[in-house]
C-alpha atoms as a PDB file:
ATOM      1  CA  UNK A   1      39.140 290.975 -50.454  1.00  0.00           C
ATOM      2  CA  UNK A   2      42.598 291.487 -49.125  1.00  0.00           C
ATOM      3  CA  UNK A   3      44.795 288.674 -47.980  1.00  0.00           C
ATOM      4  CA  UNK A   4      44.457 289.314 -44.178  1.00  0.00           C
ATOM      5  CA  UNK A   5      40.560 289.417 -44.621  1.00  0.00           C
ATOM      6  CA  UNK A   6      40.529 286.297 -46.055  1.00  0.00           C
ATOM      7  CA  UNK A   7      42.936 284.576 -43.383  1.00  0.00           C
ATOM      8  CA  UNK A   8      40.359 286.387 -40.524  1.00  0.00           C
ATOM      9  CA  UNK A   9      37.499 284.497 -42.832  1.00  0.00           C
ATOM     10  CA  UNK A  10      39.187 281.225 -42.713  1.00  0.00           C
ATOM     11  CA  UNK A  11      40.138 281.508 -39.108  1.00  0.00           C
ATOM     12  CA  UNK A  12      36.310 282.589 -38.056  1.00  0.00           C
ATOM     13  CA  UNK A  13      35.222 279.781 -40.207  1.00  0.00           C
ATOM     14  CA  UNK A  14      38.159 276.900 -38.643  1.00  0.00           C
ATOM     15  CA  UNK A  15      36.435 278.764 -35.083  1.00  0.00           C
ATOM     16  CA  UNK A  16      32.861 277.970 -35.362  1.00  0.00           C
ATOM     17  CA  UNK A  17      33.630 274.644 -37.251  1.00  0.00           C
ATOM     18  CA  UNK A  18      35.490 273.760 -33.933  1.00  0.00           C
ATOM     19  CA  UNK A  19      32.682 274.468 -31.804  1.00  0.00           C
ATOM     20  CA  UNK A  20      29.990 272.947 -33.965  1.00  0.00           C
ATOM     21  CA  UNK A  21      31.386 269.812 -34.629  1.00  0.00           C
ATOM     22  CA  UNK A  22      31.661 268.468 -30.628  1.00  0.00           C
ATOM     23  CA  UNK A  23      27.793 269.373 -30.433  1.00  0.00           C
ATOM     24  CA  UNK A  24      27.130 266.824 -33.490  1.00  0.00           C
ATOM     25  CA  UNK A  25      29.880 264.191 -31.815  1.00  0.00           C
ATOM     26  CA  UNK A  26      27.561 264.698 -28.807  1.00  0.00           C
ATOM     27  CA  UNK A  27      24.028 264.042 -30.119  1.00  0.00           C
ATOM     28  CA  UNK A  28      25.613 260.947 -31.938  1.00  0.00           C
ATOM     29  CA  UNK A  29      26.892 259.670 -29.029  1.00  0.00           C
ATOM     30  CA  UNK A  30      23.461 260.266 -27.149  1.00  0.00           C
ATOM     31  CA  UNK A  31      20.997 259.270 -29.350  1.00  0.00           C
ATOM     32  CA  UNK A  32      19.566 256.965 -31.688  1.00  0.00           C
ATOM     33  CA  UNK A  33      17.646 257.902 -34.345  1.00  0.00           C
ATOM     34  CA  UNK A  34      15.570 255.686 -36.676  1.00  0.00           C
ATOM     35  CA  UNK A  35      15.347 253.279 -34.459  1.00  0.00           C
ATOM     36  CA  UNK A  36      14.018 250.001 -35.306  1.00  0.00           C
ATOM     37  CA  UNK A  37      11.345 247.900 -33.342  1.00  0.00           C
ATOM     38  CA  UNK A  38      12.076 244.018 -33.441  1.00  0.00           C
ATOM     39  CA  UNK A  39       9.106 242.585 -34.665  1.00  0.00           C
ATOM     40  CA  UNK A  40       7.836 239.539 -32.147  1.00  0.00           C
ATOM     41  CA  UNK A  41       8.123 237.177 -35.718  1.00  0.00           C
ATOM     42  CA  UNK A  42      11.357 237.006 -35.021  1.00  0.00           C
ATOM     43  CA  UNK A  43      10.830 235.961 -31.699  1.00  0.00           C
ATOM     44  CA  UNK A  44       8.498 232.878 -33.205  1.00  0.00           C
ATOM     45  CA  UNK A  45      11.232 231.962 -35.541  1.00  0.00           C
ATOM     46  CA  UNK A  46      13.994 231.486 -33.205  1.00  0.00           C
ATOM     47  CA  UNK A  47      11.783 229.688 -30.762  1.00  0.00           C
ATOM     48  CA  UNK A  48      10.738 227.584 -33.360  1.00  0.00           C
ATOM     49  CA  UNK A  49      13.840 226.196 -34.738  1.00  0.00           C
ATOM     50  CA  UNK A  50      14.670 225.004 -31.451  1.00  0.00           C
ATOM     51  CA  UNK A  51      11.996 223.870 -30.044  1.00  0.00           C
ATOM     52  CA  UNK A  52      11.691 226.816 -27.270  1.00  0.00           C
ATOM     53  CA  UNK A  53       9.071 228.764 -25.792  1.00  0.00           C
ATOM     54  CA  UNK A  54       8.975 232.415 -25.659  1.00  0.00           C
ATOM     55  CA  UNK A  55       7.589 235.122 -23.984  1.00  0.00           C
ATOM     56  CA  UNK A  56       7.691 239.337 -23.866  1.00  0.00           C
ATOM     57  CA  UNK A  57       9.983 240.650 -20.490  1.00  0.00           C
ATOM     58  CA  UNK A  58       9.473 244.213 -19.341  1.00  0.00           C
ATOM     59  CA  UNK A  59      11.024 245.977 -16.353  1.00  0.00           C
ATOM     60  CA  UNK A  60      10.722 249.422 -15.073  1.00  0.00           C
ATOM     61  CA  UNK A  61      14.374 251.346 -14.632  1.00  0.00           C
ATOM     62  CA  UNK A  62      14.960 253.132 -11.130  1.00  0.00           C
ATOM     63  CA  UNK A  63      14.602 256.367 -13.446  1.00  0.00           C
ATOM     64  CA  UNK A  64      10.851 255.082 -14.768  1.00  0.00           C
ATOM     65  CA  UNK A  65      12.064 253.805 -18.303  1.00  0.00           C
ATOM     66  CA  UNK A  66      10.140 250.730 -19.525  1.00  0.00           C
ATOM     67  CA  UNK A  67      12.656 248.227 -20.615  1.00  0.00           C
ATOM     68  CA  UNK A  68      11.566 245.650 -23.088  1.00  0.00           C
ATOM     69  CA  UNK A  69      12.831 242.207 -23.932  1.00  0.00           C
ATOM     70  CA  UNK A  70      12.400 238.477 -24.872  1.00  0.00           C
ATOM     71  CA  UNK A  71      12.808 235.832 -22.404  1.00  0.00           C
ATOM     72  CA  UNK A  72      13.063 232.198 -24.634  1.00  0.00           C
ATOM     73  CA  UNK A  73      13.297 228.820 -22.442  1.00  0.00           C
ATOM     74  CA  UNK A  74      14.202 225.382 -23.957  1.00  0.00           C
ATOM     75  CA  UNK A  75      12.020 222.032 -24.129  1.00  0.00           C
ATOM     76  CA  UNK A  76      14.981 220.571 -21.958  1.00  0.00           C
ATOM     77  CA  UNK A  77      15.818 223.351 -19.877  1.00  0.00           C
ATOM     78  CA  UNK A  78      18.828 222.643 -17.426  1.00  0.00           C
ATOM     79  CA  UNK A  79      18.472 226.027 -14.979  1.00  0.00           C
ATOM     80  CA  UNK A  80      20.397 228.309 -16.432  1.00  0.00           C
ATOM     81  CA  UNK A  81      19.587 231.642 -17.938  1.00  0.00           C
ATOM     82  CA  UNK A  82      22.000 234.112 -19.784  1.00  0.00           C
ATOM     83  CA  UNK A  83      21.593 237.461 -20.248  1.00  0.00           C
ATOM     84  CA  UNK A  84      22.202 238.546 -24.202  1.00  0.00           C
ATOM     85  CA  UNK A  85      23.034 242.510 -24.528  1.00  0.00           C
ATOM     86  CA  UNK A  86      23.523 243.803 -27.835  1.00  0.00           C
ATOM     87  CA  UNK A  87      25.907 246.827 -29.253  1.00  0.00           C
ATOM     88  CA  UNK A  88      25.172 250.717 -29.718  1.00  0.00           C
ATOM     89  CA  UNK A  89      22.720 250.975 -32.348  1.00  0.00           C
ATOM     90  CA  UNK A  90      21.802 247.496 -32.570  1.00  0.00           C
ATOM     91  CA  UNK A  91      18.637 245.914 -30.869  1.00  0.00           C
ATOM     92  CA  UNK A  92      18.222 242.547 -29.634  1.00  0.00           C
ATOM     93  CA  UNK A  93      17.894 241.042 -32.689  1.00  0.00           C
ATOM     94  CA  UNK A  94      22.016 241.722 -33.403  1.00  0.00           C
ATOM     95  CA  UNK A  95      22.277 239.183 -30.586  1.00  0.00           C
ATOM     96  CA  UNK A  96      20.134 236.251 -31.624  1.00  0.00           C
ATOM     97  CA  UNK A  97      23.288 234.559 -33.493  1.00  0.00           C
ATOM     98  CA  UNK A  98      23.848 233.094 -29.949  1.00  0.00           C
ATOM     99  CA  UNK A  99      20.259 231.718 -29.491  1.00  0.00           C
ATOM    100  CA  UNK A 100      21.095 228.518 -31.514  1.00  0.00           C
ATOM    101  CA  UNK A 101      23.772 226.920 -29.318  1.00  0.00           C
ATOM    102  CA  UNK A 102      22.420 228.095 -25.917  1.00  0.00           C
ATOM    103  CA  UNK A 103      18.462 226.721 -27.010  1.00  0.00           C
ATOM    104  CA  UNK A 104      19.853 223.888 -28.127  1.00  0.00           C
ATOM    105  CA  UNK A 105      22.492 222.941 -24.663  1.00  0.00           C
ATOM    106  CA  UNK A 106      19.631 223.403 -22.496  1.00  0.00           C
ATOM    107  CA  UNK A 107      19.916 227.763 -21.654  1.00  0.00           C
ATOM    108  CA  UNK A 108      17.459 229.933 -21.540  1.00  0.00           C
ATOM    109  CA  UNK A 109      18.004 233.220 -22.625  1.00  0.00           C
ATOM    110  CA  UNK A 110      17.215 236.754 -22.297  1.00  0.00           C
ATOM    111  CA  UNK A 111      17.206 239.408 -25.069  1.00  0.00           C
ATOM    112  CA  UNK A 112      16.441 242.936 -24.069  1.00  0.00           C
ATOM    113  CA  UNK A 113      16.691 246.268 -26.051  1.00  0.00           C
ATOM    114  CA  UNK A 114      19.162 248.584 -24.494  1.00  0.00           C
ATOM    115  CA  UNK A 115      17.307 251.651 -23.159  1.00  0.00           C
ATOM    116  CA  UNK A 116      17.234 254.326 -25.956  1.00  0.00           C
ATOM    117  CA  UNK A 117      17.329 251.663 -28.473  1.00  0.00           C
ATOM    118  CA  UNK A 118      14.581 249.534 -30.279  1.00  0.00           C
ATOM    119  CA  UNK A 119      11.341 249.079 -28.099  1.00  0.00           C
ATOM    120  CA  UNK A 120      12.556 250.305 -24.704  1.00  0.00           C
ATOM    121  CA  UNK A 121      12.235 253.514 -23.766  1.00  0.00           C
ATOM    122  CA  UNK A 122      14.614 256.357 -22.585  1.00  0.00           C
ATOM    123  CA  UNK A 123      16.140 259.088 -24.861  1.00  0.00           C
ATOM    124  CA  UNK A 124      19.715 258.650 -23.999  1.00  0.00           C
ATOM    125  CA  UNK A 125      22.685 256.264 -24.393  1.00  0.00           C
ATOM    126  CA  UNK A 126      24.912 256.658 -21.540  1.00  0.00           C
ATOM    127  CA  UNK A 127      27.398 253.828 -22.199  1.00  0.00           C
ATOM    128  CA  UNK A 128      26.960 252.363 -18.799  1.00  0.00           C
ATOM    129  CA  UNK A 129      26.197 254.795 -16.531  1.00  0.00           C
ATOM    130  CA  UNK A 130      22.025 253.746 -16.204  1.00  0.00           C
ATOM    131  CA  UNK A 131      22.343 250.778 -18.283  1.00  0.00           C
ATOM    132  CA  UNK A 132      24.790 249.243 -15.614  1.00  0.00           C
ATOM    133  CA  UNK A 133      22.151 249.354 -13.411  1.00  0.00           C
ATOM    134  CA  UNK A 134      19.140 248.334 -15.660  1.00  0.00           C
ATOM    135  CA  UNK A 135      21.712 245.059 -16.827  1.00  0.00           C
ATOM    136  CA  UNK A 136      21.707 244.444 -12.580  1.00  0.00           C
ATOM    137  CA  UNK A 137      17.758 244.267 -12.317  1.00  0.00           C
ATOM    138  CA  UNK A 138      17.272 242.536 -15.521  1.00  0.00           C
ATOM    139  CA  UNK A 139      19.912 239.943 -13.989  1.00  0.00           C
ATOM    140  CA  UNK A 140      17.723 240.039 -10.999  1.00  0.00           C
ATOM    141  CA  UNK A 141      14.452 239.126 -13.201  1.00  0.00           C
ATOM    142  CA  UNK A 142      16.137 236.652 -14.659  1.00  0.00           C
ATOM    143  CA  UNK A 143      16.559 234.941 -11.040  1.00  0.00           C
ATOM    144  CA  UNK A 144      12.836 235.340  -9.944  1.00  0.00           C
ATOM    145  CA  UNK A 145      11.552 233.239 -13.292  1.00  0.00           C
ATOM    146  CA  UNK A 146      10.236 229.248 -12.419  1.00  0.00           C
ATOM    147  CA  UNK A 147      13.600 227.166 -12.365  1.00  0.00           C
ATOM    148  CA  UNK A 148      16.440 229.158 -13.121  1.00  0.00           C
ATOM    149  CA  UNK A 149      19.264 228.271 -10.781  1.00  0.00           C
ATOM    150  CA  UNK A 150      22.179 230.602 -12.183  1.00  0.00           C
ATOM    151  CA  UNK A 151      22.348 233.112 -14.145  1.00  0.00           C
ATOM    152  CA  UNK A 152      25.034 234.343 -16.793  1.00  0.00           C
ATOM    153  CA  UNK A 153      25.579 237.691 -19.231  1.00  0.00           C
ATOM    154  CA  UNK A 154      27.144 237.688 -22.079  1.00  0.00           C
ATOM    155  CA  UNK A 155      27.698 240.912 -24.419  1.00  0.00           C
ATOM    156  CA  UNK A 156      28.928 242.203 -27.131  1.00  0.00           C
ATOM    157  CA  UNK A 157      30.514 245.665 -27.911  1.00  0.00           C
ATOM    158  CA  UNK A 158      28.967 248.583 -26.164  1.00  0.00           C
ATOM    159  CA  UNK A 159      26.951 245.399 -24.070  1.00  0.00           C
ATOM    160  CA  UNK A 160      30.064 244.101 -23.251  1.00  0.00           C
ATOM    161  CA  UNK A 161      31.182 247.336 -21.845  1.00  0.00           C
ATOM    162  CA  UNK A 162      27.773 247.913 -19.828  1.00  0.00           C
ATOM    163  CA  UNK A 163      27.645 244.121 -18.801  1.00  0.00           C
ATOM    164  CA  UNK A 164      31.011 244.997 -16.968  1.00  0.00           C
ATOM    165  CA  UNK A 165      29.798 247.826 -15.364  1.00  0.00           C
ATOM    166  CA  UNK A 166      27.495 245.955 -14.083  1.00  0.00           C
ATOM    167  CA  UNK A 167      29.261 243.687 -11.761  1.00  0.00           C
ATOM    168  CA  UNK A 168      29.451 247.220  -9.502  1.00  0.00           C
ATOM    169  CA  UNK A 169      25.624 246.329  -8.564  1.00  0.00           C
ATOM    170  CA  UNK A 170      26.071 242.682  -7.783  1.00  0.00           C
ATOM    171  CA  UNK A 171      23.986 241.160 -10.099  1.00  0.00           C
ATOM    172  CA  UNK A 172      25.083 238.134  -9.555  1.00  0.00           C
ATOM    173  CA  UNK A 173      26.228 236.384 -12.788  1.00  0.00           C
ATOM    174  CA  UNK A 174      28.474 232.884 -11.766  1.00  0.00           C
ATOM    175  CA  UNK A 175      30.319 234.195 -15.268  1.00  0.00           C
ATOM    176  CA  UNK A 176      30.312 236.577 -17.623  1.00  0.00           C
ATOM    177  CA  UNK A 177      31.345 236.991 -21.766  1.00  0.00           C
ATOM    178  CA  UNK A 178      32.502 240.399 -22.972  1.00  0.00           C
ATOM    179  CA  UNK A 179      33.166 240.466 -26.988  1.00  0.00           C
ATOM    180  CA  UNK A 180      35.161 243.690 -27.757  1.00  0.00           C
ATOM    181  CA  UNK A 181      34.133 245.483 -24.851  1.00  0.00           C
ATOM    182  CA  UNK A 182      35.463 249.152 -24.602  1.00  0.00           C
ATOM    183  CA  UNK A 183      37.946 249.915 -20.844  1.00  0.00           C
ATOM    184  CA  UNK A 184      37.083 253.573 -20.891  1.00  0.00           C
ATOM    185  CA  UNK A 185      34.763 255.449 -22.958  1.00  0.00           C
ATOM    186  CA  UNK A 186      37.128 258.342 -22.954  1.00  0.00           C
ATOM    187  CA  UNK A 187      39.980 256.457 -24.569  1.00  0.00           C
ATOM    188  CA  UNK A 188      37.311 255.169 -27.434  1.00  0.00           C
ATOM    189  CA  UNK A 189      35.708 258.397 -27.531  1.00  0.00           C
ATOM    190  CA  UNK A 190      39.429 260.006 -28.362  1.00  0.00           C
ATOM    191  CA  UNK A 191      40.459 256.866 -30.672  1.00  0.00           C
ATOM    192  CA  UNK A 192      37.362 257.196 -32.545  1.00  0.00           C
ATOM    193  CA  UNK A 193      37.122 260.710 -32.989  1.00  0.00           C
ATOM    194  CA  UNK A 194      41.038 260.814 -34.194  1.00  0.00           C
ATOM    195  CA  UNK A 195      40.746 257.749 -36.696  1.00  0.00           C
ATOM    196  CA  UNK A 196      37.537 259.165 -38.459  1.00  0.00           C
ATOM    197  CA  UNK A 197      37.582 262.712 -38.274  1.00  0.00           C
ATOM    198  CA  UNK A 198      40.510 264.859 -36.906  1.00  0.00           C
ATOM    199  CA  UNK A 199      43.348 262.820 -35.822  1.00  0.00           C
ATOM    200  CA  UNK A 200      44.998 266.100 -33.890  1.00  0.00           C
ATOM    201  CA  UNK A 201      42.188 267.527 -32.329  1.00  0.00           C
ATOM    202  CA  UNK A 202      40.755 264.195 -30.917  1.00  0.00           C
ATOM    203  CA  UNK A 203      41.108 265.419 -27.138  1.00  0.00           C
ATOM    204  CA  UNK A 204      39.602 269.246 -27.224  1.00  0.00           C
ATOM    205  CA  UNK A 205      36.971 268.163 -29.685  1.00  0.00           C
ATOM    206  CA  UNK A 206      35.922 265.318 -27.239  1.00  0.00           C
ATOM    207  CA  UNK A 207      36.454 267.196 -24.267  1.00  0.00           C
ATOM    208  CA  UNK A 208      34.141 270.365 -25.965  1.00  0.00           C
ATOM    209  CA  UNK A 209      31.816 267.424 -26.194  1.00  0.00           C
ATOM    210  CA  UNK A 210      31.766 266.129 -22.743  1.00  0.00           C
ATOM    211  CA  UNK A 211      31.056 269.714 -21.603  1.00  0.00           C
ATOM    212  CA  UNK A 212      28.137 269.937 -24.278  1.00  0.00           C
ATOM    213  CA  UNK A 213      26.501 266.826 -23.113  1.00  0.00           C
ATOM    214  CA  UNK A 214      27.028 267.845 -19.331  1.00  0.00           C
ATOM    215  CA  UNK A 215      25.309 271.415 -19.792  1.00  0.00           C
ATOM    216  CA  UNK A 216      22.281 270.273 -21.778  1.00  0.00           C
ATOM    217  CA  UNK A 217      21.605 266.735 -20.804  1.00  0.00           C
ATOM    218  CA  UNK A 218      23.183 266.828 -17.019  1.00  0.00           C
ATOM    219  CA  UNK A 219      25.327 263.405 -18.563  1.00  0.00           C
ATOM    220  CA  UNK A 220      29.071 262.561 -18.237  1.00  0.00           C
ATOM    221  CA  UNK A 221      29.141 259.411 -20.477  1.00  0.00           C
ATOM    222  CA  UNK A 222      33.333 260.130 -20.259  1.00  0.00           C
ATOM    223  CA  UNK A 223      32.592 258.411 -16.535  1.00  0.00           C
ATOM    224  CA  UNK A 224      31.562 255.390 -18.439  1.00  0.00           C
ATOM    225  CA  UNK A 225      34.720 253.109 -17.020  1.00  0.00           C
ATOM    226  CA  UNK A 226      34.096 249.132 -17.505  1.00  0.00           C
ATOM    227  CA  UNK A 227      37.858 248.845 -15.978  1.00  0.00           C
ATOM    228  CA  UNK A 228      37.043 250.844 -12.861  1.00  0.00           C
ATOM    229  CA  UNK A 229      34.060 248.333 -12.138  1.00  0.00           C
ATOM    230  CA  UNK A 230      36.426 244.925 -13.311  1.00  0.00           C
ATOM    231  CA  UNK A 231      39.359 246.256 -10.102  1.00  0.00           C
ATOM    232  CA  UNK A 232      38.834 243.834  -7.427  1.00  0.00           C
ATOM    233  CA  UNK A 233      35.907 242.097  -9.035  1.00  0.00           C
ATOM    234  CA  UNK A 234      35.973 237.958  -8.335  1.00  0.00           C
ATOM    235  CA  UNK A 235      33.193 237.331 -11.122  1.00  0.00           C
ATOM    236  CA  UNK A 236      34.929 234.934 -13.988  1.00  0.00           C
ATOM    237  CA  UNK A 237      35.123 237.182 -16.723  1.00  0.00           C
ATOM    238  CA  UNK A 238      35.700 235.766 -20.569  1.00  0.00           C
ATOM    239  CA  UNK A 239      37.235 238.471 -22.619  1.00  0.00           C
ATOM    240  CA  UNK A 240      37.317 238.267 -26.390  1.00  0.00           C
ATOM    241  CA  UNK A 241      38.571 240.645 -28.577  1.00  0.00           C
ATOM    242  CA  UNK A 242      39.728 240.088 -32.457  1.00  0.00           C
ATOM    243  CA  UNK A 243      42.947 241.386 -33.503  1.00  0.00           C
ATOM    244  CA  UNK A 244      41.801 243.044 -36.703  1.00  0.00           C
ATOM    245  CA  UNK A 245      39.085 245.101 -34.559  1.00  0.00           C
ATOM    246  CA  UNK A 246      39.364 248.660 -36.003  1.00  0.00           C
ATOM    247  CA  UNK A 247      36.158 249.719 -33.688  1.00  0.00           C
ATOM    248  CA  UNK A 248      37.260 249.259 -30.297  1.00  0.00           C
ATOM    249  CA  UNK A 249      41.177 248.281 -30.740  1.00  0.00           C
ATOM    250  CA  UNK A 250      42.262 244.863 -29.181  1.00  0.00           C
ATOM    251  CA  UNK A 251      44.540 246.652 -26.813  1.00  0.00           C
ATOM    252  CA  UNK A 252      41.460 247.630 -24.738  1.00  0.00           C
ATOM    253  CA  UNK A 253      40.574 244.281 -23.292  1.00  0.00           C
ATOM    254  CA  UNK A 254      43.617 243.634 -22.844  1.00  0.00           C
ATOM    255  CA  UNK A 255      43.770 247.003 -20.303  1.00  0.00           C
ATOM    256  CA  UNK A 256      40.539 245.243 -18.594  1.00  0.00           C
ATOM    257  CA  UNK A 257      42.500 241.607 -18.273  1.00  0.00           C
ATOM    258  CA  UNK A 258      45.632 243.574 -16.807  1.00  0.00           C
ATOM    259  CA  UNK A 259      43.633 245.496 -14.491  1.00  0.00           C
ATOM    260  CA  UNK A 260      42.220 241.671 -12.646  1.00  0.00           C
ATOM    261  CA  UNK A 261      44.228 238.943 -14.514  1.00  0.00           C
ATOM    262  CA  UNK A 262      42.866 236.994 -11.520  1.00  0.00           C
ATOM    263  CA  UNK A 263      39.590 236.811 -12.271  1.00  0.00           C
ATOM    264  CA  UNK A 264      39.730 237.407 -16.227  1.00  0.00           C
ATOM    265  CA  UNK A 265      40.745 234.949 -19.454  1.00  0.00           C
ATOM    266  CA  UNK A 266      42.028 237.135 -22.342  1.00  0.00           C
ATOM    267  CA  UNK A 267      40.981 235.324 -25.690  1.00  0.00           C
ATOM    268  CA  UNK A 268      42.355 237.342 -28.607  1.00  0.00           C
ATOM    269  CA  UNK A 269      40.936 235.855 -31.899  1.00  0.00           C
ATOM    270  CA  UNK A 270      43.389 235.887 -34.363  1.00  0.00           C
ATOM    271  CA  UNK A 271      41.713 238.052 -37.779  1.00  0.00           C
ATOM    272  CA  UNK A 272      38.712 238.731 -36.190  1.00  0.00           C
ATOM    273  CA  UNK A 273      37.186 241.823 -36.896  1.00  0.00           C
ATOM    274  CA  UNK A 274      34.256 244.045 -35.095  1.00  0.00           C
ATOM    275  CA  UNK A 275      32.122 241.372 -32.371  1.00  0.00           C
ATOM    276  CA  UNK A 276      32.574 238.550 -35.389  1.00  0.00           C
ATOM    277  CA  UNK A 277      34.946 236.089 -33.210  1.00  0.00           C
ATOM    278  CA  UNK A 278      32.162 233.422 -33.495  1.00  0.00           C
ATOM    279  CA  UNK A 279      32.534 233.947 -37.387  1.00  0.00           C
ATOM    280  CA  UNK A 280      36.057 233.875 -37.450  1.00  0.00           C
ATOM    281  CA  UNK A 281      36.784 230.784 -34.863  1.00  0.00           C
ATOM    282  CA  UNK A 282      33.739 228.986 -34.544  1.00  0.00           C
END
């Protein structure tokens, strides 16, 4: 084979390895697969330690997805529920580190799976863009239950992110806790793509992408913009972000706490990595 076949050969093969890896970036992004269903044990176990009662919480999405969750309420219950919302890939159960503390001070809580993740239902992860909304009805379930007074949301990661969002539908939280929450999905999308695979090519691989997802699945999750929902917002917002985050860099809350330094507290946790701020500064 002569030298200027092979370059054609490596070129055709660089061509279709461009175009072929946005599709996989894109049904990574969208989907979860091998998902796992929290078994209602756990559910027992937690209530137990703390003397709680439990019981299964289920809403139906404006789009006809069955959301699933756990609704716990302490012995000595003071009226307030909060609203737990877990990470991409995780379920509910990523969130029950928090159950301890807010059992045992008197808050009830609320643990749902994301849609597309653990029991829910729903195919996709959009980032935000339906789960804003679903995070606005469960906040509105929440109200409706015997005794709860106010209601509060607290979220970690990609739950942080959507929990955000949310305050576009009024859900009315009196406060909300975002750990490590994301300001646009774009930037991530970019800083992730460049740190893992190809740091050059971050921006046409991830715009390829975008246009992939729009064409088959009719889904912008690009759109996904926490810091467009925060602008103008008067909701207290707690942000926390550790400084050794190498996930969702620290420099993206502090984008969200620029954008309404009114209505925000930035807490950057020095050595903190990845949604592990309650590890590293209890």
């Amino acid at each position: 084979m002569t030298l200027k076949r092979v370059l054609i050969a490596i070129l055709a093969g660089l061509l279709v390895g461009f175009l072929i890896v946005p599709i996989f970036i894109a049904e990574a992004s969208l989907h979860i697969h091998n998902r796992v269903v929290p078994d209602p044990h756990a559910a027992d176990y937690f209530a137990s330690r703390s003397g709680a009662a439990w019981e299964p919480a289920e809403i139906t999405a404006e789009d006809g997805v069955k959301l699933l969750g756990w609704f716990l309420r302490p012995a000595d219950f003071n009226g307030a529920a909060v609203l737990l919302l877990h990470g991409v890939a995780d379920t509910r159960l990523g969130m029950t580190g928090h159950l301890d503390y807010l059992l045992r001070n008197g808050y009830a809580a609320l643990m749902p799976d994301a849609r597309g993740h653990g029991s829910s239902g729903g195919d996709l992860v959009t980032y935000g863009l339906k789960e804003a909304r679903d995070t606005a009805q469960w906040a509105r379930w929440m109200g409706q239950q015997p005794g709860v007074a106010r209601i509060y949301g607290l979220g970690e990661s990609m739950g942080a992110g959507v929990l955000i969002q949310s305050l576009a539908y009024h859900p009315g939280f009196r406060a909300i806790v975002a750990e490590c929450s994301f300001a646009t999905f774009e930037e991530i999308a970019e800083y992730r793509v460049g740190r893992e695979l190809f740091p050059v090519a971050a921006r046409p691989l991830v715009k390829i992408a975008t246009w992939y997802s729009r064409r088959r699945y009719g889904v912008d999750v690009m759109k996904a913009a926490p810091i467009a929902a925060l602008r103008g917002k008067t909701t207290p917002v707690l942000l926390i972000h550790g400084t050794a985050d190498v996930n969702i860099p620290e420099q993206q809350s502090r984008e969200l706490h620029d954008v309404n330094p009114g209505a925000t507290v930035l807490w950057e946790v020095e050595g903190a990595t990845h949604v592990n701020a309650m590890n590293a500064d209890p």
